[in-house]
Protein backbone atom coordinates (compact mmCIF):
# COMPACT_ATOMS: atom_id res chain seq x y z
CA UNK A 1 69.01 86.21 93.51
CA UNK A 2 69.18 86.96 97.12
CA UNK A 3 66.92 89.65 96.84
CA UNK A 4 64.64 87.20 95.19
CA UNK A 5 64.70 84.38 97.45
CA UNK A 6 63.98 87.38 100.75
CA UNK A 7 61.00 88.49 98.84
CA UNK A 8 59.92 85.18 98.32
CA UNK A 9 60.47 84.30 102.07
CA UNK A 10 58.22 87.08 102.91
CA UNK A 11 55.46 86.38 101.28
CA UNK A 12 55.94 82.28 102.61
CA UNK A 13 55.30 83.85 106.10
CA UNK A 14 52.18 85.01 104.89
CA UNK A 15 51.05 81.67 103.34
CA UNK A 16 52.13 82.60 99.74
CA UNK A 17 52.28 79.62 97.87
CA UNK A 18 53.92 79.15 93.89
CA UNK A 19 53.57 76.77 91.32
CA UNK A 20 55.30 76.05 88.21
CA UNK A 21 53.50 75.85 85.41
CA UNK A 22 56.08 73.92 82.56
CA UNK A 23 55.52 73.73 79.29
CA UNK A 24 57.32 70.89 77.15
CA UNK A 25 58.35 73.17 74.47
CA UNK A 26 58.10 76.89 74.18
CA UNK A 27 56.29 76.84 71.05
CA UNK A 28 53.80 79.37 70.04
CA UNK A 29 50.80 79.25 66.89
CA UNK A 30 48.77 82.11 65.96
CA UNK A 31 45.42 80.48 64.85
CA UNK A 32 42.31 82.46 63.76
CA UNK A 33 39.75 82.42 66.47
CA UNK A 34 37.74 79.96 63.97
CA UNK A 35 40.77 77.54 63.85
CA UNK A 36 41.49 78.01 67.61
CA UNK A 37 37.77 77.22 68.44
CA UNK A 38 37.48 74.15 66.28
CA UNK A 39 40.92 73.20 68.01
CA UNK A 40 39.54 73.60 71.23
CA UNK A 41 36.51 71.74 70.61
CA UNK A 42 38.77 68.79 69.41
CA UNK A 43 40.78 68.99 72.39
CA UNK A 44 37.86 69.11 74.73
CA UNK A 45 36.09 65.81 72.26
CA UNK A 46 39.62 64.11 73.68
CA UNK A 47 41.44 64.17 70.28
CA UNK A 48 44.20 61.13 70.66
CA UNK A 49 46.35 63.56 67.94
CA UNK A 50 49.41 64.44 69.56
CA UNK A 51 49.96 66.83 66.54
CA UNK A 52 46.66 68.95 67.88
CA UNK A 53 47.74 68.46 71.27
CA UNK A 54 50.99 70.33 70.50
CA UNK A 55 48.80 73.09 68.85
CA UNK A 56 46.83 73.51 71.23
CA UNK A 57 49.75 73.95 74.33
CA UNK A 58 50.90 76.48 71.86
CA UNK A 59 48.26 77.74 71.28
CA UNK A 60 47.55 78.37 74.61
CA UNK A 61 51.20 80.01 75.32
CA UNK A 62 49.91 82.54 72.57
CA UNK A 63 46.47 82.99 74.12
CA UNK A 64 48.17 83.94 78.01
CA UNK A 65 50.59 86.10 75.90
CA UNK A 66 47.78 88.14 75.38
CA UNK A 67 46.30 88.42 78.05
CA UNK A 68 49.25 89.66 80.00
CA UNK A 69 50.23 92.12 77.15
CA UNK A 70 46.75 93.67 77.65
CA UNK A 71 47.26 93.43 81.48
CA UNK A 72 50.36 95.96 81.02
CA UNK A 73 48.98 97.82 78.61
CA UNK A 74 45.70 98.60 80.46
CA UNK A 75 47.79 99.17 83.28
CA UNK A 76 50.81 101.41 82.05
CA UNK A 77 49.92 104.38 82.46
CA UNK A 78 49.20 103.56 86.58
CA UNK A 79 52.23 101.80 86.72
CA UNK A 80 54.47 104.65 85.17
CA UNK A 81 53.35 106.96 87.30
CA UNK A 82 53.62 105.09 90.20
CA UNK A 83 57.05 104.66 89.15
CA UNK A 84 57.58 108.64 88.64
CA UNK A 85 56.28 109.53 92.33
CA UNK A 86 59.04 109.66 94.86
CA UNK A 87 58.57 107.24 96.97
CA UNK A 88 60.49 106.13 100.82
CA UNK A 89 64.18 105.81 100.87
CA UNK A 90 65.69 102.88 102.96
């Protein structure tokens, strides 16, 4: 944790700010782009149903989920050998 809270003190210095971004649940759905567009339409109408606005927050969990996984993936092979290289002892 202390190494944590120094990096995070470094980048403060530089005007690095952080949010938190909370979800009420950590639900997930899986919803076929038709459903997830007809959701989001809904959503964007201002649908009153909490039951779709639950769907949709977890829908949206699903959706960044994805996103990130194809973040990695696109970058693994960069990041692994990055990782192999020798780099600067301290």
């Amino acid at each position: 944790l202390e190494a944590h809270r120094k990096r995070r003190a470094y980048f403060k210095e530089f005007g690095a700010t952080s949010s938190d971004h909370g979800h009420p649940t950590a639900d997930t759905a899986n919803l076929s782009d038709t459903a997830a567009q007809e959701l989001f339409d809904s959503i964007r109408r201002g649908s009153e149903d909490e039951r779709e606005r639950k769907l949709f927050r977890a829908q949206m969990l699903t959706e960044m989920a994805k996103i990130i996984r194809r973040l990695f993936s696109r970058n693994s092979a960069a990041t692994r050998a990055s990782i192999s290289r020798p780099g600067p002892t301290m």
